[in-house]
PDB file of N, CA and C in Angstrom:
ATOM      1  N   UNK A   1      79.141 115.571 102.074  1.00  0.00           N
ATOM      2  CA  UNK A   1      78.367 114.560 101.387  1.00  0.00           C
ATOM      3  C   UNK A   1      77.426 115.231 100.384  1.00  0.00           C
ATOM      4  N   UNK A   2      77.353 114.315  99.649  1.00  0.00           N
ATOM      5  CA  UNK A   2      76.700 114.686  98.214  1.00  0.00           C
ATOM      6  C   UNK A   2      74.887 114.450  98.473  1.00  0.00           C
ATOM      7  N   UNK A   3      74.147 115.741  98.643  1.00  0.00           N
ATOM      8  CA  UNK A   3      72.556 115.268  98.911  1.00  0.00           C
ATOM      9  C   UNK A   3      71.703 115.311  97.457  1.00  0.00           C
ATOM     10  N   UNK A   4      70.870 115.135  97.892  1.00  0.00           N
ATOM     11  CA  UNK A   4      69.414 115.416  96.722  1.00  0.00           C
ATOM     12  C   UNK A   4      69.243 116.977  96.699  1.00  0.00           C
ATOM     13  N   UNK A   5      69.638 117.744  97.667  1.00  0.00           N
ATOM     14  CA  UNK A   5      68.940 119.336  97.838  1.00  0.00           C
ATOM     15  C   UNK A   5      70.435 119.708  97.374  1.00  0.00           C
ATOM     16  N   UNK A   6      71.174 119.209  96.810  1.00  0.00           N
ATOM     17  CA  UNK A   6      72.659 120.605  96.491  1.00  0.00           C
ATOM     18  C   UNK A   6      72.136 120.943  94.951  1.00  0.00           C
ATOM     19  N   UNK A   7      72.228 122.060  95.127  1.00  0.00           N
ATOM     20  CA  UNK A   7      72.168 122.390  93.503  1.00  0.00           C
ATOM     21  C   UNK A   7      73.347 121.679  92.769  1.00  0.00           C
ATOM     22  N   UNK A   8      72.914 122.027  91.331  1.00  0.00           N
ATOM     23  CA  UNK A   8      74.240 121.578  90.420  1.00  0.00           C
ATOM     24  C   UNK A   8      75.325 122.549  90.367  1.00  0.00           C
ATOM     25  N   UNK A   9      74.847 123.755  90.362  1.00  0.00           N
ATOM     26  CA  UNK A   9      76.069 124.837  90.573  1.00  0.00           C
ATOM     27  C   UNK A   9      77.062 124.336  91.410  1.00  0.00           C
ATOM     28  N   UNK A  10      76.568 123.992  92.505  1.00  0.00           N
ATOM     29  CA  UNK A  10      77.209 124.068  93.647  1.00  0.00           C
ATOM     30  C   UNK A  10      78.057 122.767  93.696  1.00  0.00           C
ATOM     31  N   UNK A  11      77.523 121.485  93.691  1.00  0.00           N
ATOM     32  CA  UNK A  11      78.180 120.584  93.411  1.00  0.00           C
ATOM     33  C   UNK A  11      79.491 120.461  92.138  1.00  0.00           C
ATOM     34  N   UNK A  12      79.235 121.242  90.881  1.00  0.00           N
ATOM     35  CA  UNK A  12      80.343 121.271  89.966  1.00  0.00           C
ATOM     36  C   UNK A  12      81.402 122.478  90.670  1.00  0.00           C
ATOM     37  N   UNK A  13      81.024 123.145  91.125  1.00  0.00           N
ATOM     38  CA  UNK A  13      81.730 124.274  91.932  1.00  0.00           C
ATOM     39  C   UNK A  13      82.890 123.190  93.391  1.00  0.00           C
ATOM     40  N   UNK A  14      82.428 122.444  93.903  1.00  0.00           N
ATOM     41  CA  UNK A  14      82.718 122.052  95.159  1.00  0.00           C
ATOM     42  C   UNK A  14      83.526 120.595  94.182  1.00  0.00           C
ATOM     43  N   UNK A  15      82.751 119.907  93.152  1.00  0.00           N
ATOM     44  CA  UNK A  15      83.494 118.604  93.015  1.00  0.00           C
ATOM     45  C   UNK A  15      83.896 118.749  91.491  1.00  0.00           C
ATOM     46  N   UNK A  16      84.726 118.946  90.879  1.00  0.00           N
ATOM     47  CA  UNK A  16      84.898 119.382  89.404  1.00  0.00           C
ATOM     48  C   UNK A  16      84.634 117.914  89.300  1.00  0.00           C
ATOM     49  N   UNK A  17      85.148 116.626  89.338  1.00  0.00           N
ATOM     50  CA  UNK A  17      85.463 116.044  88.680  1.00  0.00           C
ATOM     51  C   UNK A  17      83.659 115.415  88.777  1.00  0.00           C
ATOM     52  N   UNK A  18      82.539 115.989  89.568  1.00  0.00           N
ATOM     53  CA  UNK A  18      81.103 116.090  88.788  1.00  0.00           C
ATOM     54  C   UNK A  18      80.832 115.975  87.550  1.00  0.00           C
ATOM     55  N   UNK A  19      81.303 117.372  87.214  1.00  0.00           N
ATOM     56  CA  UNK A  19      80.950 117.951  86.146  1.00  0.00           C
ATOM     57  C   UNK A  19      80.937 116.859  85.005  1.00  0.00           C
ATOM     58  N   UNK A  20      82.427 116.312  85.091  1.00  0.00           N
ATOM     59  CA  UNK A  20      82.900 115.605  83.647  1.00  0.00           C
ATOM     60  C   UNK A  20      81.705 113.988  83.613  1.00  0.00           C
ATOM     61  N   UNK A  21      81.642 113.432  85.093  1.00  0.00           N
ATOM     62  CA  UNK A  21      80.852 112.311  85.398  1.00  0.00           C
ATOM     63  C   UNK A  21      79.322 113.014  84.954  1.00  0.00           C
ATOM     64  N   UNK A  22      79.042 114.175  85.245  1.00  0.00           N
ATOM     65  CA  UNK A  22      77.757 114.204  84.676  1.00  0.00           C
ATOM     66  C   UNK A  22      77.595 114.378  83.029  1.00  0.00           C
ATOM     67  N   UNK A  23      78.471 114.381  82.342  1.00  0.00           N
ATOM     68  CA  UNK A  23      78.588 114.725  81.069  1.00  0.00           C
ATOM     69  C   UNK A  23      78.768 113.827  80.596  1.00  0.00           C
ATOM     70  N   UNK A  24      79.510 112.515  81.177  1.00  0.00           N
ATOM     71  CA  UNK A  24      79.118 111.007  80.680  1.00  0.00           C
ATOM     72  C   UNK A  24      77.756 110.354  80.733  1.00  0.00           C
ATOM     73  N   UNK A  25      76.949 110.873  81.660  1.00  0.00           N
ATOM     74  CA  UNK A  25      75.673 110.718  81.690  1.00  0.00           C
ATOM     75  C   UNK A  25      74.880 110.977  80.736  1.00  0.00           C
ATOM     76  N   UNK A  26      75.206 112.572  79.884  1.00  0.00           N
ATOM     77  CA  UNK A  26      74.431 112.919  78.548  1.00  0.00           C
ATOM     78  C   UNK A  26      73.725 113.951  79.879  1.00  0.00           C
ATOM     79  N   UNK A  27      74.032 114.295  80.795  1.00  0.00           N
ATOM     80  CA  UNK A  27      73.763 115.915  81.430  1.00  0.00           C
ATOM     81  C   UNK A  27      74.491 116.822  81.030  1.00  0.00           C
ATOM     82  N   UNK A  28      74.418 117.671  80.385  1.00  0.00           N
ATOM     83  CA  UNK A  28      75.753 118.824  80.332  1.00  0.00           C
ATOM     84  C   UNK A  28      75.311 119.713  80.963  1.00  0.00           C
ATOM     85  N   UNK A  29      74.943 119.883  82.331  1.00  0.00           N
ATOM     86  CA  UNK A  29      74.875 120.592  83.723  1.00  0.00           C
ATOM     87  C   UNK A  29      76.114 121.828  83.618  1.00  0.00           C
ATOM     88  N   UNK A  30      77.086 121.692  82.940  1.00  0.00           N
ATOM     89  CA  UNK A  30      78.297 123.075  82.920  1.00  0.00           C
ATOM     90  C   UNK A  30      77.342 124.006  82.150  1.00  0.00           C
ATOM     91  N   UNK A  31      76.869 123.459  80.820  1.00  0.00           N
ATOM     92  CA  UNK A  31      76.439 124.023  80.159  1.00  0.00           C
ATOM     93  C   UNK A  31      75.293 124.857  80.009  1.00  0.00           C
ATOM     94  N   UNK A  32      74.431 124.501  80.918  1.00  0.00           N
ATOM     95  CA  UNK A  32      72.858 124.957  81.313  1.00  0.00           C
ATOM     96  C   UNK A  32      72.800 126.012  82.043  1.00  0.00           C
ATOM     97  N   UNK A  33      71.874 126.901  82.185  1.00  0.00           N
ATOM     98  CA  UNK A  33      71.675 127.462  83.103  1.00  0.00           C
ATOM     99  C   UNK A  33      70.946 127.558  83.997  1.00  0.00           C
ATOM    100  N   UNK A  34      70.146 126.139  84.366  1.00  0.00           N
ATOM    101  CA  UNK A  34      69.557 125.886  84.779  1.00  0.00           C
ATOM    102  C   UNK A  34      70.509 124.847  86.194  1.00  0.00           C
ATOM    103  N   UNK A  35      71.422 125.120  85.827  1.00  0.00           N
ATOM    104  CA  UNK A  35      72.033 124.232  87.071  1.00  0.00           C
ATOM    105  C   UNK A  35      72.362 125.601  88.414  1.00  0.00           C
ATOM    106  N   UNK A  36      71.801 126.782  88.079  1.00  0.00           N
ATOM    107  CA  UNK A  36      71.946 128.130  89.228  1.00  0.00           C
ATOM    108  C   UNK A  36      70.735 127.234  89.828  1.00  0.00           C
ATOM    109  N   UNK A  37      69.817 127.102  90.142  1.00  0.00           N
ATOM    110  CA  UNK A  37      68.459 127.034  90.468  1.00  0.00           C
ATOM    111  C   UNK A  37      68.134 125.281  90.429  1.00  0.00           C
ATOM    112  N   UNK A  38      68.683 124.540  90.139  1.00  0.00           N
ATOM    113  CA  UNK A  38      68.280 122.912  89.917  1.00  0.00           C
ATOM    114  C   UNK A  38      69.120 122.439  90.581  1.00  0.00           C
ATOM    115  N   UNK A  39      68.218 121.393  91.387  1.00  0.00           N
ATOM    116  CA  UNK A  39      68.930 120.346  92.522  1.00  0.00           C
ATOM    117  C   UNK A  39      69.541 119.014  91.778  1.00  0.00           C
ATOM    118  N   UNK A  40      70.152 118.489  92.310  1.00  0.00           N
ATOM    119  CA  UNK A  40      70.799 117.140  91.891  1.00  0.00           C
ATOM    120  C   UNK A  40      69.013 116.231  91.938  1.00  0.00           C
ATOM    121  N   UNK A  41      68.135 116.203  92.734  1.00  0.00           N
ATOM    122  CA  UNK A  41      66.683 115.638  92.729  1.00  0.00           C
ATOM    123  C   UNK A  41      65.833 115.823  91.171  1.00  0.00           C
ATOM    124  N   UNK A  42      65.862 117.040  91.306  1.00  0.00           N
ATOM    125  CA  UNK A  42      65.377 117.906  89.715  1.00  0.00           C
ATOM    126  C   UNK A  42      66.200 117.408  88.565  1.00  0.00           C
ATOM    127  N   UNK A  43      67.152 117.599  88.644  1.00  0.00           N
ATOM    128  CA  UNK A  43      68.128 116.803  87.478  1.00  0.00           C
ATOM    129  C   UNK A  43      67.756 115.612  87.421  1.00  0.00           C
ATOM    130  N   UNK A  44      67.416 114.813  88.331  1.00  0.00           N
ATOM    131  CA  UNK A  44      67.861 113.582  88.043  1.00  0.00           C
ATOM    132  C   UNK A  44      66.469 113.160  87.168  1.00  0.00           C
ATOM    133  N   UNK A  45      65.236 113.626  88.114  1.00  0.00           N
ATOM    134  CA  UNK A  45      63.616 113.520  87.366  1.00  0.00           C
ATOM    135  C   UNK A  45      63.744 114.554  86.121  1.00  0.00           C
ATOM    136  N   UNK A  46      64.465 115.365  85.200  1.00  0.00           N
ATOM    137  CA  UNK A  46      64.568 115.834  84.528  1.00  0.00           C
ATOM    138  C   UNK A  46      64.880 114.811  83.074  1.00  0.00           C
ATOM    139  N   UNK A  47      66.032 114.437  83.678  1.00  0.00           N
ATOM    140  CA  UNK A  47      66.846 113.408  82.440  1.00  0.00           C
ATOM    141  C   UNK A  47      66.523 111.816  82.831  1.00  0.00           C
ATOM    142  N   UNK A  48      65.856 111.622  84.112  1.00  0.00           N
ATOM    143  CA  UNK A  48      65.085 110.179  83.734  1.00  0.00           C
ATOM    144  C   UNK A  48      66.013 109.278  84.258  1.00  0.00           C
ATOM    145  N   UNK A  49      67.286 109.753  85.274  1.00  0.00           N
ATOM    146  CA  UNK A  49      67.764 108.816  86.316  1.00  0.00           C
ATOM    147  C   UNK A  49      67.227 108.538  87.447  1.00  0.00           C
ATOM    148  N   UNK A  50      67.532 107.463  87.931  1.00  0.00           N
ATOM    149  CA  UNK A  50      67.520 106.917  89.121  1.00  0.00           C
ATOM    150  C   UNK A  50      68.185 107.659  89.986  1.00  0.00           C
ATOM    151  N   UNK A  51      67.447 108.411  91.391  1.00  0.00           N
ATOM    152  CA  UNK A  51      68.455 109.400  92.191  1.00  0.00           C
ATOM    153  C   UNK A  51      68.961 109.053  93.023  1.00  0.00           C
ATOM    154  N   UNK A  52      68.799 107.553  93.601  1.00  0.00           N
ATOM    155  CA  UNK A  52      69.570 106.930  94.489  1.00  0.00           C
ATOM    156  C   UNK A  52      71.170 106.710  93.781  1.00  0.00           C
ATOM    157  N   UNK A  53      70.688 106.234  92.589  1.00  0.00           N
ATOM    158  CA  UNK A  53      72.061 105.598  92.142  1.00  0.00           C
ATOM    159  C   UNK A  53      73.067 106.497  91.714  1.00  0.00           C
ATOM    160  N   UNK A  54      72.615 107.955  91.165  1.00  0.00           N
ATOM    161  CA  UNK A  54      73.161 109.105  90.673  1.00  0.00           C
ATOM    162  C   UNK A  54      74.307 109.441  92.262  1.00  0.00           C
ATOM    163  N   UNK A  55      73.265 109.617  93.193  1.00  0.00           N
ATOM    164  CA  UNK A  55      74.004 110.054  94.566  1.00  0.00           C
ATOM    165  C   UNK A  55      74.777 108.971  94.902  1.00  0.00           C
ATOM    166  N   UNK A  56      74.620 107.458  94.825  1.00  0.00           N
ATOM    167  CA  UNK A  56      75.410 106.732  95.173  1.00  0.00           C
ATOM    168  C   UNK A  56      76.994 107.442  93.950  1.00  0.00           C
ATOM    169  N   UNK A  57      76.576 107.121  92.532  1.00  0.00           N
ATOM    170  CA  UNK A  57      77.838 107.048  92.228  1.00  0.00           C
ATOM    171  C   UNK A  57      78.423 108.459  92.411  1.00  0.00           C
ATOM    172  N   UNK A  58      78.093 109.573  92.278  1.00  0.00           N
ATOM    173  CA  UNK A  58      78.476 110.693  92.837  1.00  0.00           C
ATOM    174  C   UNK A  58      79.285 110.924  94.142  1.00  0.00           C
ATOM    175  N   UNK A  59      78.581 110.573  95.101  1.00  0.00           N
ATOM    176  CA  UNK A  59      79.044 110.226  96.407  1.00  0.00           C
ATOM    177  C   UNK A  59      80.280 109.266  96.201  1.00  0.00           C
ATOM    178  N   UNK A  60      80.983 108.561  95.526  1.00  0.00           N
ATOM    179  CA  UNK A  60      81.986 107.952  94.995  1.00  0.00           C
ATOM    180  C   UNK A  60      83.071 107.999  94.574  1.00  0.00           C
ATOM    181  N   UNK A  61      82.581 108.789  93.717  1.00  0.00           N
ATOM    182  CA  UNK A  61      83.263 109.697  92.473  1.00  0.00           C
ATOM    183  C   UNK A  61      84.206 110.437  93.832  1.00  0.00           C
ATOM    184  N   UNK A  62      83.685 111.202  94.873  1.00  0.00           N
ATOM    185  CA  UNK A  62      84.147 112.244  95.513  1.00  0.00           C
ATOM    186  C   UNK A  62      84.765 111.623  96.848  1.00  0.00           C
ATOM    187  N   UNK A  63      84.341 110.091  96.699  1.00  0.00           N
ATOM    188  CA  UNK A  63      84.789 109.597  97.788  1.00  0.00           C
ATOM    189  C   UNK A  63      84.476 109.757  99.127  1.00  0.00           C
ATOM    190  N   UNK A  64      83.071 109.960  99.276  1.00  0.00           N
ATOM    191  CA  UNK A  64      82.199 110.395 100.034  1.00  0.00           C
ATOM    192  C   UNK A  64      81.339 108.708 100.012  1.00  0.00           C
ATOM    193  N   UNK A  65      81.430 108.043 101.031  1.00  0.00           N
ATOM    194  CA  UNK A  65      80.660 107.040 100.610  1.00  0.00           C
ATOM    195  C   UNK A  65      79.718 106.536 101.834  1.00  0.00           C
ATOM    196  N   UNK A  66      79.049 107.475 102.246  1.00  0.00           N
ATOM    197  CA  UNK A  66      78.276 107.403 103.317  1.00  0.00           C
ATOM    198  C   UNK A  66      76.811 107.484 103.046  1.00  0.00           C
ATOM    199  N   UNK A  67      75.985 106.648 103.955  1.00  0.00           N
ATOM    200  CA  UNK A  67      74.872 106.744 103.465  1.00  0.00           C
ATOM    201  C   UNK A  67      73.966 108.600 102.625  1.00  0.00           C
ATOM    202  N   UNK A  68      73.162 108.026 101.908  1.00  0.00           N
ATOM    203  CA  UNK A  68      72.837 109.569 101.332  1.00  0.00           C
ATOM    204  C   UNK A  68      71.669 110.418 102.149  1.00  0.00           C
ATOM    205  N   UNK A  69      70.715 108.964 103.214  1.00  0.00           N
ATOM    206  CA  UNK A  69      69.900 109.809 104.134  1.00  0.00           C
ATOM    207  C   UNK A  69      68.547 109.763 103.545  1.00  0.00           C
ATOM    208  N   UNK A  70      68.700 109.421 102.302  1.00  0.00           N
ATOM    209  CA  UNK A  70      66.844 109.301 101.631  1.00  0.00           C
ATOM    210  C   UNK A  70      66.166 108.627 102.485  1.00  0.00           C
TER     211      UNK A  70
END
């Protein structure tokens, strides 16, 4: 399951098809280097999403659709 504490590394590493969903967002998280060190939480208060809904659709995307635990 997809949390608030996974980095972005780790999540584009574990779910490619992240990556491309975060790049529809207007994140380009591949691109940064700030995704070694930045949580999916940090991202989200970074670019001004909602982090419930980010993890909901994330959690989706991967077909993971279990509560997220916030």
């Amino acid at each position: 399951m997809i949390s608030k504490d996974m980095q972005l590394l780790e999540l584009m590493q574990r779910y490619p098809k992240a990556k491309k969903y975060l790049e529809s967002q207007n994140m380009n998280c591949g691109s940064c280097m700030g995704a070694v060190d930045e949580t999916i939480a940090m991202a989200a208060k970074q670019h001004g999403m909602d982090l419930n809904l980010l993890l909901k659709e994330l959690n989706q995307l991967v077909g993971d659709n279990e509560d997220n635990g916030d």
